[in-house]
Protein backbone atom coordinates (compact mmCIF):
# COMPACT_ATOMS: atom_id res chain seq x y z
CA UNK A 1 0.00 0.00 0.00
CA UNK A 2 0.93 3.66 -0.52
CA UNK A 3 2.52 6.04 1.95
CA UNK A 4 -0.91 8.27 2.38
CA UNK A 5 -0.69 12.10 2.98
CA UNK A 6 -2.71 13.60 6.11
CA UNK A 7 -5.16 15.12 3.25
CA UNK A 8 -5.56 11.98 1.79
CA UNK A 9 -6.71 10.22 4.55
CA UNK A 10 -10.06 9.36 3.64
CA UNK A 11 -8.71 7.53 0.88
CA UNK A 12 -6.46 5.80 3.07
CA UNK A 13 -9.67 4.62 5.12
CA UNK A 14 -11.46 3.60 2.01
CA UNK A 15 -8.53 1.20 1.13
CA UNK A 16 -8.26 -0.12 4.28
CA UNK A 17 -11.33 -1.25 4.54
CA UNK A 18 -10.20 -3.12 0.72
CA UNK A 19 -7.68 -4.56 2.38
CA UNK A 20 -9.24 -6.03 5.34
CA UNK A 21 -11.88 -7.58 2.82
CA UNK A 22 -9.33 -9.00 0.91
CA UNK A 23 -7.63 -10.52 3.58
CA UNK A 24 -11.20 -11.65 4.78
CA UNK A 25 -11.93 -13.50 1.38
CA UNK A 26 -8.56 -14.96 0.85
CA UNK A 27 -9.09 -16.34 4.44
CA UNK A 28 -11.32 -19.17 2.90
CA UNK A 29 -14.41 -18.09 4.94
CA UNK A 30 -17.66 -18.30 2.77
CA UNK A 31 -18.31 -14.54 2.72
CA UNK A 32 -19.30 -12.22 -0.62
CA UNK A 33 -17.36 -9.55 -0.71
CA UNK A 34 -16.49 -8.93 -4.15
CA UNK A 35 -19.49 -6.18 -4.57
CA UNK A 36 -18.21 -4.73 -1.83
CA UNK A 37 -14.80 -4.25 -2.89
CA UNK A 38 -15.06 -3.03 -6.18
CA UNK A 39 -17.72 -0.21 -4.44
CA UNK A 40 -15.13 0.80 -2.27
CA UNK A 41 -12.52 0.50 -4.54
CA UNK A 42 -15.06 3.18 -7.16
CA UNK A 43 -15.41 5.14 -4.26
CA UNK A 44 -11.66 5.40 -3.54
CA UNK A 45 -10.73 6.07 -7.08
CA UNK A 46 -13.83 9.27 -7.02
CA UNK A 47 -12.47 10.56 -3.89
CA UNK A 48 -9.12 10.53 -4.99
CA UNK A 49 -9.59 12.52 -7.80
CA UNK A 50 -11.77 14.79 -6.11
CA UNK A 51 -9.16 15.63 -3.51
CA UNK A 52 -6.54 16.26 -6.53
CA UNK A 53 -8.84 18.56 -8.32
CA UNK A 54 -8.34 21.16 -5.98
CA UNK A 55 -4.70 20.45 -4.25
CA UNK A 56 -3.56 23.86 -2.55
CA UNK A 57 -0.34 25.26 -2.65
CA UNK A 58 1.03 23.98 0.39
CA UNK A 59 -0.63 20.40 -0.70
CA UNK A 60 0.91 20.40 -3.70
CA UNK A 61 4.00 20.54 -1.95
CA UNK A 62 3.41 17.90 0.06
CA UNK A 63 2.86 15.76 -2.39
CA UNK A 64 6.45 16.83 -4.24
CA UNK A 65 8.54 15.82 -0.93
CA UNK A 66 6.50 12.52 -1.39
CA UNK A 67 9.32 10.38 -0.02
CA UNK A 68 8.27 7.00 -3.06
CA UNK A 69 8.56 9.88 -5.70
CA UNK A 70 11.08 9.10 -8.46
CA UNK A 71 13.98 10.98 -8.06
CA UNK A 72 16.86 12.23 -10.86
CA UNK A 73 18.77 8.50 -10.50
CA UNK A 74 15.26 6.74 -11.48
CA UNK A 75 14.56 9.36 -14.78
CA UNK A 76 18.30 8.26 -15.67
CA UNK A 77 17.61 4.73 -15.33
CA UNK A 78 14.39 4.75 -16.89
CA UNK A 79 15.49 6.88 -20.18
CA UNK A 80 19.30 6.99 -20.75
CA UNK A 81 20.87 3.83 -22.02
CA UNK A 82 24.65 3.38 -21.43
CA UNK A 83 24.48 6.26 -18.94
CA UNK A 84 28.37 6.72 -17.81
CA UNK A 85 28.58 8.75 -15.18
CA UNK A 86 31.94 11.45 -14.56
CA UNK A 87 33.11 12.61 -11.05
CA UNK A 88 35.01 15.59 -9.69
CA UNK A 89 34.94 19.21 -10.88
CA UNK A 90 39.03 19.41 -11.66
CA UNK A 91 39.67 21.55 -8.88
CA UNK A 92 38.44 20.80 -5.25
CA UNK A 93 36.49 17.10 -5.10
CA UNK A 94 33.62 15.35 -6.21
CA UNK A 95 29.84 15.65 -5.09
CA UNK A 96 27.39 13.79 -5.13
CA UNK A 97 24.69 16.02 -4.75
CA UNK A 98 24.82 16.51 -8.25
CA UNK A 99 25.10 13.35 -10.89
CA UNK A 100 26.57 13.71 -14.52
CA UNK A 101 27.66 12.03 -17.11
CA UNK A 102 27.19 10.92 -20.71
CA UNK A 103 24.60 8.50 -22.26
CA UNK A 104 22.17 7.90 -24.93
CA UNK A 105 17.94 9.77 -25.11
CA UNK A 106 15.98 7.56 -27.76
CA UNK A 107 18.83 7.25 -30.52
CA UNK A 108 20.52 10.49 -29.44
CA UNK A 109 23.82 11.06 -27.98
CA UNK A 110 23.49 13.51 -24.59
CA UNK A 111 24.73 14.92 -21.69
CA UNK A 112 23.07 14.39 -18.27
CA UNK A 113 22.94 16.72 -15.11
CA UNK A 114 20.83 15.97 -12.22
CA UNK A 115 19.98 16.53 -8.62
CA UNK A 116 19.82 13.68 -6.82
CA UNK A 117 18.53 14.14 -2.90
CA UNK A 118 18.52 9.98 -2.35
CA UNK A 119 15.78 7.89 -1.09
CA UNK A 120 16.82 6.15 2.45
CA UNK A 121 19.22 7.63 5.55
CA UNK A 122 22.66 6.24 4.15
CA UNK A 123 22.05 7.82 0.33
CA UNK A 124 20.62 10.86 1.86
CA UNK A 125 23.48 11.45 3.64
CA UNK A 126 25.95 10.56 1.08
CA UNK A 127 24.21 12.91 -1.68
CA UNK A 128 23.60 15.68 0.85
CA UNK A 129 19.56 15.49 0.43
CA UNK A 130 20.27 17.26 -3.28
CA UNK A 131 21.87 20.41 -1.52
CA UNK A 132 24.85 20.81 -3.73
CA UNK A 133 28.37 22.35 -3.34
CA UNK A 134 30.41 24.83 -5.08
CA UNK A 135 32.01 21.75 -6.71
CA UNK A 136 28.81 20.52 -7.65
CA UNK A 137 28.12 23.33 -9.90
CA UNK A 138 31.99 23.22 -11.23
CA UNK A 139 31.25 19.75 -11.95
CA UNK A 140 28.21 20.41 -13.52
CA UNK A 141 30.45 23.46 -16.09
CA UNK A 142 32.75 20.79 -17.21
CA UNK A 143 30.06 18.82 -18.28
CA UNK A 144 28.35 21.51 -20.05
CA UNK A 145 31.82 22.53 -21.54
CA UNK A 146 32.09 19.02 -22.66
CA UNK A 147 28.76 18.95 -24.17
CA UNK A 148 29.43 22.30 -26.54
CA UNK A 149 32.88 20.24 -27.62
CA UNK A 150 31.05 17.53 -28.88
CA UNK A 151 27.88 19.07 -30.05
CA UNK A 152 25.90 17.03 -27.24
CA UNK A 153 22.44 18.26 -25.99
CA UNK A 154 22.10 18.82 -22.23
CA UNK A 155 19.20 17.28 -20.47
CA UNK A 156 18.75 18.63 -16.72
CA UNK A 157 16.89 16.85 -14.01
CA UNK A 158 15.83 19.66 -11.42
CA UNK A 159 15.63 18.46 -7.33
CA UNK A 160 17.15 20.48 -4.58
CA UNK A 161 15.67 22.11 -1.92
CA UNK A 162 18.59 25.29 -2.82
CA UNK A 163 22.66 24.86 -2.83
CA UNK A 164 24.15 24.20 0.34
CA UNK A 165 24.79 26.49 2.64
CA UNK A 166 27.36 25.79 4.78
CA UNK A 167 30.72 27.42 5.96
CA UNK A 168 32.95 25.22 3.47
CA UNK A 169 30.60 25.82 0.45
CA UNK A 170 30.43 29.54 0.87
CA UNK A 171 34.80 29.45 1.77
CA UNK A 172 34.93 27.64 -1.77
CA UNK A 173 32.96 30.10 -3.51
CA UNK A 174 29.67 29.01 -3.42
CA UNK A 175 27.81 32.12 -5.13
CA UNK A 176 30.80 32.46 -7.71
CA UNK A 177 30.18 28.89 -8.45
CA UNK A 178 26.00 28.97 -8.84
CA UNK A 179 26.59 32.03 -10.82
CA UNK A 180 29.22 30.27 -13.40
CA UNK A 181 27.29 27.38 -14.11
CA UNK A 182 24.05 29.42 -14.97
CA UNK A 183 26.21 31.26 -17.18
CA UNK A 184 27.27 27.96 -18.62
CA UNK A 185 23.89 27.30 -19.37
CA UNK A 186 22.93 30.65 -21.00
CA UNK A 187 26.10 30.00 -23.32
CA UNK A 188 25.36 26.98 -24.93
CA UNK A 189 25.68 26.15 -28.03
CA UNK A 190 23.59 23.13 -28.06
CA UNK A 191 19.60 23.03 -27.02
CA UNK A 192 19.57 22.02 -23.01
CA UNK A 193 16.55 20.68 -21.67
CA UNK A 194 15.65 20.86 -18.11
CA UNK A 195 12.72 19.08 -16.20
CA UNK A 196 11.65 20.11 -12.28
CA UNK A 197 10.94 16.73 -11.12
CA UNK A 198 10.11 17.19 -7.29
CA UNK A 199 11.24 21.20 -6.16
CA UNK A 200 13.25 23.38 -7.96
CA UNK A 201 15.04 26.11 -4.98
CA UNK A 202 16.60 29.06 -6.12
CA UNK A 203 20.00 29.86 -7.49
CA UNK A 204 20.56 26.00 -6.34
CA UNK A 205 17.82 24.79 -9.06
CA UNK A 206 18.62 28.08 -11.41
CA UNK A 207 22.37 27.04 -12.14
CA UNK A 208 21.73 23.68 -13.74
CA UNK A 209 17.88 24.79 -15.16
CA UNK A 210 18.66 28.15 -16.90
CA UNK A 211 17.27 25.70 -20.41
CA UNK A 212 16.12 26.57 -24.15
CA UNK A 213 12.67 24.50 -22.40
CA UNK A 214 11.83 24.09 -19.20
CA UNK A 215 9.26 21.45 -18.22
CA UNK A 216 7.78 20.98 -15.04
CA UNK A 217 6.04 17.60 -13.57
CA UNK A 218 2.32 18.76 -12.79
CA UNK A 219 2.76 18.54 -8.82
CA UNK A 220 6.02 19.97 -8.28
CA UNK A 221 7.07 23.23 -6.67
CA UNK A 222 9.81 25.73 -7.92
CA UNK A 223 10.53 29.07 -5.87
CA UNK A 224 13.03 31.61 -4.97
CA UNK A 225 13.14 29.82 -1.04
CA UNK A 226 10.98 27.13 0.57
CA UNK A 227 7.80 28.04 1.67
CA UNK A 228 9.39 27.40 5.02
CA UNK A 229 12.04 29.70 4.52
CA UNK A 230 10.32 32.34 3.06
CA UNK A 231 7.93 32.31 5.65
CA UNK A 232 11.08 32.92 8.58
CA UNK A 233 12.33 35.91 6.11
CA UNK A 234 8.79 37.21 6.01
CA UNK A 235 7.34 36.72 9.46
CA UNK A 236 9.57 35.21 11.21
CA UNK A 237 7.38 32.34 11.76
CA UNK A 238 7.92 29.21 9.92
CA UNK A 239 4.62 27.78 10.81
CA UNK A 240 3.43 30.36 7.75
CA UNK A 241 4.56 27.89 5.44
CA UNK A 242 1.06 27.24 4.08
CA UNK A 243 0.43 31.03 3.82
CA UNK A 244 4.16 31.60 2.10
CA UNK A 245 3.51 29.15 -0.19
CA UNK A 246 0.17 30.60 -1.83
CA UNK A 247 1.77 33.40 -1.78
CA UNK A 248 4.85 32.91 -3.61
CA UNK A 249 3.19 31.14 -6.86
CA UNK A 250 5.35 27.93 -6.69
CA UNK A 251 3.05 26.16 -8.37
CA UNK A 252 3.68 24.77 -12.26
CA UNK A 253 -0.30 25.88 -13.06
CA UNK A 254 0.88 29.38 -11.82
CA UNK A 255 4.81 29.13 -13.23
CA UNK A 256 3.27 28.36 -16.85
CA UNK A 257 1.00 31.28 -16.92
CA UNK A 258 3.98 33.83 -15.69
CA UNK A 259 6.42 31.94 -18.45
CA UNK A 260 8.67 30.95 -15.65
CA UNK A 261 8.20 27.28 -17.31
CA UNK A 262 7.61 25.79 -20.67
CA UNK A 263 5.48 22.87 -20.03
CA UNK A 264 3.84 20.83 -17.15
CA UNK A 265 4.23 16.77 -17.25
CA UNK A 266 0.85 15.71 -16.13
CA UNK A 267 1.19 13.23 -13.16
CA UNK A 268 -0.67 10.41 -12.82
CA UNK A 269 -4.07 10.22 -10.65
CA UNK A 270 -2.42 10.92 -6.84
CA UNK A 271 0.87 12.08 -8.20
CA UNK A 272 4.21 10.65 -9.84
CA UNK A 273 5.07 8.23 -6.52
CA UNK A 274 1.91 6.12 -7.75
CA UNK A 275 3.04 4.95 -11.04
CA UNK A 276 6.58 6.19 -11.06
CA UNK A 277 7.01 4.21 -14.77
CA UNK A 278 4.08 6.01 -16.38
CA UNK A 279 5.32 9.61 -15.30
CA UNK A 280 9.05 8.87 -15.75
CA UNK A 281 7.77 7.70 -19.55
CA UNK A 282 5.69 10.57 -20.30
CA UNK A 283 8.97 12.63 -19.22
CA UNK A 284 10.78 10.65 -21.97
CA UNK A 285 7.93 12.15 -24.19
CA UNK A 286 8.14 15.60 -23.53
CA UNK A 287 12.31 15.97 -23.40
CA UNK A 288 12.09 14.43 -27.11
CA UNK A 289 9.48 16.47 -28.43
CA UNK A 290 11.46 19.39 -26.79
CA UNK A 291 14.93 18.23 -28.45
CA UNK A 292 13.07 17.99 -31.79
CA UNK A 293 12.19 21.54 -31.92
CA UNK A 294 16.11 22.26 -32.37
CA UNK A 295 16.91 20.02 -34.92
CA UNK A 296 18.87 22.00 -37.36
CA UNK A 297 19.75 24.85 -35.71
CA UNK A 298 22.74 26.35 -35.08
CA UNK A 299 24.57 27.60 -31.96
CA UNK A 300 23.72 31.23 -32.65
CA UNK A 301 20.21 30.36 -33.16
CA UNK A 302 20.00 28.16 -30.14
CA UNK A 303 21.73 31.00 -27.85
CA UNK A 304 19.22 33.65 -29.23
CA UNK A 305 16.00 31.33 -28.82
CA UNK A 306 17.07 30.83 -25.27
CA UNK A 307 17.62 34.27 -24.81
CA UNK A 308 14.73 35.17 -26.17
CA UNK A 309 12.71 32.90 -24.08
CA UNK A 310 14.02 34.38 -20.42
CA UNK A 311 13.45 37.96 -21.67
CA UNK A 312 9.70 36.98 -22.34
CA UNK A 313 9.17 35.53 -18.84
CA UNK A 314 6.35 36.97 -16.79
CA UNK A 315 5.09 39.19 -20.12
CA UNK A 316 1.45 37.39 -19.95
CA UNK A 317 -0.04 39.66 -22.50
């Protein structure tokens, strides 16, 4: 069974109730409860969808942190075939905040770059829950510099809660760092694609997602600061979280209106975490149709459409 959400909780109810009359029937007693299960089962399904037709903000949010949502590692394991991953940024170390690396999209040669927070205590730990360091982003430079040398398209996969913030990472140049590898990303030569797969924070999401498209998975949250954060700048009260986040517009519904974002992946019924194949497939979909749009241009025409595109965000008319 699913990990259930406190606002999904009469769905968790409904199903288990299912599951106690499953466990009833397979019990061998002589009891009908077929009828019963496929009406709860109906019922489950309705009241699902009726709770995700009007997620808030701070819901939607919730459902992004979902800890059984594919993360970066899974979208590179599900769509790049003879992924080879490269370490170390040439100067200071390697980390593994950020993965990289070269591989093959659906017949195409690419370069990957991805966020990767992990998905028990040990990985967490060892890929700093996504937070990267300055090395991260030098790491992630070099493999944008490689991909202009050999004409490879850059495909990013967007998770971090914002760049690390610690003592070391700001002694190494943390800022210079976040600020270089956006740069990187505004100077390429070849299309980049970049997907915001769970949250997208700040300059820590804005170095590896400044893209020619920018997609966004239907329930995922990208903002200057965590709700949580901005809510301690603004009130000093982090228990505004809800209130900071329908107030920031972190939302992709909201992001696509302002042109913040290209695209939203629709999620599956209850979000990605419940059919984690379907959504990391319909991904797939949208980075190729995105790629195919910059077929047979060149590097001056790929610079200007990008360009183009981040002068034209939040002009709605």
């Amino acid at each position: 069974m699913h990990s259930f959400l406190e606002f999904e909780k009469p769905v968790a109810d409904l199903q288990g109730k299912v599951h106690e009359l499953r466990a009833v029937a397979a019990s061998g007693e002589e009891v009908q409860v077929n009828e019963e299960i496929e009406r709860l089962e109906a019922k489950a399904d309705q009241t699902l969808k009726e709770i995700y037709a009007r997620l808030t903000p701070w819901q939607k949010t919730l459902v992004a942190r979902h800890p059984d949502r594919p993360h970066a590692i899974d979208y590179v394991k599900g769509l790049i075939e003879d992924f080879t991953p490269l370490a170390g940024d040439r100067n200071y170390g390697e980390d593994a905040a950020v993965i990289a690396g070269i591989g093959r999209f659906r017949g195409r040669s690419v370069a990957i770059l991805g966020q990767e927070k992990g998905n028990d205590t040990q990985s967490r730990l060892k890929h700093n829950f996504g937070m990267a360091r300055p090395e991260g982003y030098r790491k992630a430079v070099r493999i944008m510099d490689m991909a202009e040398r050999f004409g490879l398209p850059v495909i990013s996969f967007v998770d971090t809660a914002g760049a690390y913030p610690g003592i070391g990472a700001e002694e190494r140049g943390q800022a210079e760092a976040i600020a270089r590898s956006t740069d990187a990303c505004m100077a390429l030569g070849t299309p980049n694609i970049a997907l915001i797969i769970v949250e997208g924070g700040s300059g820590g999401a804005i170095a590896i997602a400044t893209a020619n498209h920018v997609a966004m998975l239907e329930h995922a949250i990208y903002s200057v600061a965590s709700p949580e954060a901005a809510a301690t700048i603004l009130w000093r009260d982090g228990a505004r979280a809800q209130d900071a986040a329908t107030n920031m517009k972190i939302t992709a519904q909201d992001l696509l209106q302002f042109k913040v974002i290209d695209e939203i992946v629709e999620e599956p019924l209850g979000g990605a975490h419940r059919a984690r194949e379907i959504v990391v497939d319909r991904a797939g979909g949208v980075i190729e149709t995105a790629l195919a749009r910059f077929d047979g241009m060149d590097p001056a025409e790929v610079r200007a459409a990008r360009r183009d595109k981040f002068i034209g965000i939040g002009r709605t008319l």
